[in-house]
C-alpha atoms as a PDB file:
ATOM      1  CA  UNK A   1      88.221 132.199 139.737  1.00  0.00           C
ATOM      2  CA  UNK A   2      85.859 129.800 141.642  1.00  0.00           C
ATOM      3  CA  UNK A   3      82.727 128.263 139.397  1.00  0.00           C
ATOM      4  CA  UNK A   4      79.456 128.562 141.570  1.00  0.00           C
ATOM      5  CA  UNK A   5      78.849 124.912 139.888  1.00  0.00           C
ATOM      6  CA  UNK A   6      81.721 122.591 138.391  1.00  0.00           C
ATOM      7  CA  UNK A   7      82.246 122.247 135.225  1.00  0.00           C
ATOM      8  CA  UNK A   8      81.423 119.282 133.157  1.00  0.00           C
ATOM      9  CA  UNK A   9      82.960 117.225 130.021  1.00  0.00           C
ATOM     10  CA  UNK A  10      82.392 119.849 126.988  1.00  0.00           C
ATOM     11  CA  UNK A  11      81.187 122.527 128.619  1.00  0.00           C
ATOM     12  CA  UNK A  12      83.431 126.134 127.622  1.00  0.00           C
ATOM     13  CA  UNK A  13      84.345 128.298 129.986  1.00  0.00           C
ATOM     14  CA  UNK A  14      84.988 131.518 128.214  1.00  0.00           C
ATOM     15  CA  UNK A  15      87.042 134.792 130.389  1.00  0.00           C
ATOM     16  CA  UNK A  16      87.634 137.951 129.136  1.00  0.00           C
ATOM     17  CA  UNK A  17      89.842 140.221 130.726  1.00  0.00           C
ATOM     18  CA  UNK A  18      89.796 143.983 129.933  1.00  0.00           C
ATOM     19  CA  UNK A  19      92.774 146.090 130.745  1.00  0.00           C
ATOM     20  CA  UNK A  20      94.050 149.610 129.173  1.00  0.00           C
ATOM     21  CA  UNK A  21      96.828 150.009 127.178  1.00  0.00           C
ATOM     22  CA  UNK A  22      98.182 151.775 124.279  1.00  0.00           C
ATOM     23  CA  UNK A  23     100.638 150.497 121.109  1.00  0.00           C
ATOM     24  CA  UNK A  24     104.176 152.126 121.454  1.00  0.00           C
ATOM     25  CA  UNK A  25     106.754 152.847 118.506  1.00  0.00           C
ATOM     26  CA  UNK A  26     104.462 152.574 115.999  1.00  0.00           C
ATOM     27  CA  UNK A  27     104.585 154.985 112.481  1.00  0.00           C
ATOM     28  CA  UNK A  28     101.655 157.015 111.236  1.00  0.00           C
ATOM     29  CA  UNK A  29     101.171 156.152 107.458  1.00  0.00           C
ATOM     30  CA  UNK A  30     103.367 159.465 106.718  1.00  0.00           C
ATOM     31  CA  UNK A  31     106.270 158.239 108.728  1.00  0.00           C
ATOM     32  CA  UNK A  32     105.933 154.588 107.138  1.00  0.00           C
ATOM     33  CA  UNK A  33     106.069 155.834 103.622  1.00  0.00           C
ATOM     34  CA  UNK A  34     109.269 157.764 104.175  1.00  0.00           C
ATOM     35  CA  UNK A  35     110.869 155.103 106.287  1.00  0.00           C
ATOM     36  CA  UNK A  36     109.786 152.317 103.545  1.00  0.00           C
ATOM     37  CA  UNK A  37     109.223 154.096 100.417  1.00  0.00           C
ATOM     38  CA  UNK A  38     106.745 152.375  97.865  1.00  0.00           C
ATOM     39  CA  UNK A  39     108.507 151.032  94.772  1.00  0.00           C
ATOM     40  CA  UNK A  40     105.708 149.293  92.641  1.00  0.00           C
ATOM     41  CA  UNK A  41     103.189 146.210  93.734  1.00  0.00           C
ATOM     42  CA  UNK A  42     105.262 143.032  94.351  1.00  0.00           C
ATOM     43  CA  UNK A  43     108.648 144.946  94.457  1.00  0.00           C
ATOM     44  CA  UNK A  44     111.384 143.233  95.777  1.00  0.00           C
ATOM     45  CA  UNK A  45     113.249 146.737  95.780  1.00  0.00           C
ATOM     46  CA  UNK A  46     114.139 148.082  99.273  1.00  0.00           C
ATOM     47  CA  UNK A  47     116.150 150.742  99.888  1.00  0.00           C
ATOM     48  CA  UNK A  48     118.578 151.909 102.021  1.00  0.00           C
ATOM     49  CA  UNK A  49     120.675 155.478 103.237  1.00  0.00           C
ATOM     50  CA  UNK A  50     124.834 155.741 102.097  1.00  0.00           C
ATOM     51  CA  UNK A  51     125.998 157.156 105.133  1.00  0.00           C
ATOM     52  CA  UNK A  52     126.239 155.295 108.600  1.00  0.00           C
ATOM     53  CA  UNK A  53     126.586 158.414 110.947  1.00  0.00           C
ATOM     54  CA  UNK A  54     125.154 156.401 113.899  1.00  0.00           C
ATOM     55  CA  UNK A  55     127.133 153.880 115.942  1.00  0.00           C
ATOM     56  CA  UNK A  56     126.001 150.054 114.934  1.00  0.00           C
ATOM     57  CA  UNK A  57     126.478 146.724 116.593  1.00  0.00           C
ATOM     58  CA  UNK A  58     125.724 143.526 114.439  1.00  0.00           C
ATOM     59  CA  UNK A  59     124.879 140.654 117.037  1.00  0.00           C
ATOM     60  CA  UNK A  60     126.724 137.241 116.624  1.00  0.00           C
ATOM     61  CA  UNK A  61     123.213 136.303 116.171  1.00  0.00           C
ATOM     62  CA  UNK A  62     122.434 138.860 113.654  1.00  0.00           C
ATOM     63  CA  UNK A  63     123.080 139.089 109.886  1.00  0.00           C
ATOM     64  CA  UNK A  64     123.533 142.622 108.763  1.00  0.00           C
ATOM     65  CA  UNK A  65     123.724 143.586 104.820  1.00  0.00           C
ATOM     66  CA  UNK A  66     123.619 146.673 102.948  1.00  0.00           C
ATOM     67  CA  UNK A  67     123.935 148.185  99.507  1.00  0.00           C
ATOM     68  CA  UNK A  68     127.119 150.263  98.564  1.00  0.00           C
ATOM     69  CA  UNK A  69     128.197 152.923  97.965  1.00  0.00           C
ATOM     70  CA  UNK A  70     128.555 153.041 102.200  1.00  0.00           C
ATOM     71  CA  UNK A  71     129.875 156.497 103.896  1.00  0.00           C
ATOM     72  CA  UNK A  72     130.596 156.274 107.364  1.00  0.00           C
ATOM     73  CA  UNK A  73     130.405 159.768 108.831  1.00  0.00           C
ATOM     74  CA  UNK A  74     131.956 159.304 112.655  1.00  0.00           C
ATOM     75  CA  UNK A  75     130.453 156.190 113.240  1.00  0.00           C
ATOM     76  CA  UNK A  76     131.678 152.646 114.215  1.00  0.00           C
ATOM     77  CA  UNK A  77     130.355 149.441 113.041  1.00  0.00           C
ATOM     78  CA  UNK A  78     131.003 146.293 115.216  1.00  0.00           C
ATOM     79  CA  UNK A  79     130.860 143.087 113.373  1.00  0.00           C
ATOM     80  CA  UNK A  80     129.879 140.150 115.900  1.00  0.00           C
ATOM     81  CA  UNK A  81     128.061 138.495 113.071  1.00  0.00           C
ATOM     82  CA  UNK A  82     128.568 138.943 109.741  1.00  0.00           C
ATOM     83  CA  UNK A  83     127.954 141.981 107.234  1.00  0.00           C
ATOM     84  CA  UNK A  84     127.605 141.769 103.338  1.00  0.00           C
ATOM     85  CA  UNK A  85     127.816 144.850 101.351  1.00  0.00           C
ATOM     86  CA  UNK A  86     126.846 144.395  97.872  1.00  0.00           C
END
């Protein structure tokens, strides 16, 4: 961008830049509820599944934790980092 006249002390120089694009992974309100069901205003309640019937890596990084009773149906869990079960 060239200014037909410089700029001087205070002056703004506002640019807005338009562009298309569209929001990926995202839940409709249906998927949302299911995924993170609604357990009472200012619940600290969050639920999880029992069975782990997907393969899972926990990141050294990474802090993993669940609630028990835990299944796992076929499935290996790889501890890097560390994983409470409660």
């Amino acid at each position: 961008m060239v200014l037909v006249t410089g700029a001087s002390l205070n002056d703004v120089v506002e640019m807005v830049s338009y562009d298309v694009f569209s929001v990926a992974n995202s839940y409709t309100k249906a998927d949302s509820d299911t995924r993170y069901p609604f357990k009472g205003n200012n619940s600290i309640i969050r639920l999880n599944g029992q069975t782990i019937s997907a393969d899972i890596t926990i990141d050294s990084d990474e802090n993993g934790v669940s609630a028990g009773p835990i299944t796992q149906d076929n499935a290996t869990v790889t501890v890097n980092g560390y994983w409470s079960i409660v």
